[in-house]
Protein backbone atom coordinates (compact mmCIF):
# COMPACT_ATOMS: atom_id res chain seq x y z
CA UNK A 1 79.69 95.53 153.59
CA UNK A 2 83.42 94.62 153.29
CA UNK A 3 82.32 91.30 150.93
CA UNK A 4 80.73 93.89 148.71
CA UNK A 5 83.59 95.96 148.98
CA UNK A 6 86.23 93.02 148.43
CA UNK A 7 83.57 91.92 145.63
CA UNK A 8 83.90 95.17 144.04
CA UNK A 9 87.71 95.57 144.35
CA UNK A 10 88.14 92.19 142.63
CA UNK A 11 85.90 93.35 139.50
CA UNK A 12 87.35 96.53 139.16
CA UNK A 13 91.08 94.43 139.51
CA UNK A 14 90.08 92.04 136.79
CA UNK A 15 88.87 94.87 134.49
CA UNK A 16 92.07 96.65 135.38
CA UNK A 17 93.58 93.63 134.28
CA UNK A 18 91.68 92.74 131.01
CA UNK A 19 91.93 96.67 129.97
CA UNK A 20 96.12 95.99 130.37
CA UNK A 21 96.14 93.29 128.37
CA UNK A 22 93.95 94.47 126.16
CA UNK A 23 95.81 97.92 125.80
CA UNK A 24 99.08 95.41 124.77
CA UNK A 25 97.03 93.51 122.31
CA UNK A 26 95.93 96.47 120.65
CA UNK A 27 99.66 98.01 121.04
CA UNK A 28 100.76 94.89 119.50
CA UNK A 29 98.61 95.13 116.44
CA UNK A 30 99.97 98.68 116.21
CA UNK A 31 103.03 97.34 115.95
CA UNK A 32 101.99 95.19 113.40
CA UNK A 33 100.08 97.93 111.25
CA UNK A 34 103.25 100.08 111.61
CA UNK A 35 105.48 97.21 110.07
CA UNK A 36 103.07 96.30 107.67
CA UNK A 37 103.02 100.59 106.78
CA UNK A 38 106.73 100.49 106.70
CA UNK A 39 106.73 97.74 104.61
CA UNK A 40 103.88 99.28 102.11
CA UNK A 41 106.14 102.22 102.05
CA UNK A 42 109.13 100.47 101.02
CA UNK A 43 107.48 98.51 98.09
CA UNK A 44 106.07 101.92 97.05
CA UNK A 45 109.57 103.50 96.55
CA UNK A 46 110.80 100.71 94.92
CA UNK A 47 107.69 100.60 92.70
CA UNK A 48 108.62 104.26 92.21
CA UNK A 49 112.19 103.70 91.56
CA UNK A 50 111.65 101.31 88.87
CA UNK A 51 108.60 103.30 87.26
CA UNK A 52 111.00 105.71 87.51
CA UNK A 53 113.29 104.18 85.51
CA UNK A 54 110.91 103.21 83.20
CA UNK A 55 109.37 106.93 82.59
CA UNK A 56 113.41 108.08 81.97
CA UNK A 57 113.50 104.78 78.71
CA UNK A 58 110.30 105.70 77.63
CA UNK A 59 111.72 109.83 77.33
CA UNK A 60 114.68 108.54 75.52
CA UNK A 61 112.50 106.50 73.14
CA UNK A 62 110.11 109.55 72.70
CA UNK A 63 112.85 111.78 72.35
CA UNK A 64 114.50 109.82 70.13
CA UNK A 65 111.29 109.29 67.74
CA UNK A 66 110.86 113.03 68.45
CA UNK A 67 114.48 114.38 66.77
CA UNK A 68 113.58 116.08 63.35
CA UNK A 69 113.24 114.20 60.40
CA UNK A 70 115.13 115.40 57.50
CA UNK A 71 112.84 117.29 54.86
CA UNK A 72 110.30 115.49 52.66
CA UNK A 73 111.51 115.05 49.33
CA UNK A 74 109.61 117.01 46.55
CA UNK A 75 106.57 115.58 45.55
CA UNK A 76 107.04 114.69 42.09
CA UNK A 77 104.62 116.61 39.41
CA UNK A 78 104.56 115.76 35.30
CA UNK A 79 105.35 119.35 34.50
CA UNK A 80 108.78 119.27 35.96
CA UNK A 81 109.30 115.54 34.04
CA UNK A 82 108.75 117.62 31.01
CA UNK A 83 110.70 120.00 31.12
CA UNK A 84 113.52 117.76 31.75
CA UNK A 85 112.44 115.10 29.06
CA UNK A 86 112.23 118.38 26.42
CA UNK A 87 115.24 119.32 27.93
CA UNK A 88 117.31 116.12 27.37
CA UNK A 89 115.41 116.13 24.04
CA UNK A 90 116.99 118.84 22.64
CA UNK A 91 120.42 118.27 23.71
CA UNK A 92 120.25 114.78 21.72
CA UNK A 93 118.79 116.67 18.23
């Protein structure tokens, strides 16, 4: 009976074991993930940051393609040519 029990204490004591390091392996690749989030994050603002800027020259552009135009000129039709060539005719008679 006590070899089965010292049998058994060991196995549980090796599975306590394994399940420790285990639980630090899987702690370290939290770590990792965490770093690796924090990391993500950061590129993200930056990304954001210089989008950012981006968006604010492409609303100066827009805005500046936007402003009013000043009026179209008149299109130019025959009957107001001839009343200013009759015009000018008369004034040289």
């Amino acid at each position: 009976m006590s070899e089965s029990l010292v049998d058994a204490l060991k196995k549980l004591l090796e599975e306590n074991i394994f399940l420790k390091n285990e639980g630090k392996g899987m702690k370290m690749e939290i770590d990792v993930m965490k770093t690796n989030e924090e990391r993500m994050l950061n590129e993200m603002m930056e990304m954001r940051i210089h989008m950012g800027g981006m968006h604010n020259s492409m609303l100066r552009i827009v805005s500046h393609l936007a402003s009013p135009l000043p009026p179209p000129a008149a299109p130019f039709d025959d009957a107001s040519a001839l009343i200013i060539e009759e015009e000018s005719e008369e004034t040289y008679e």
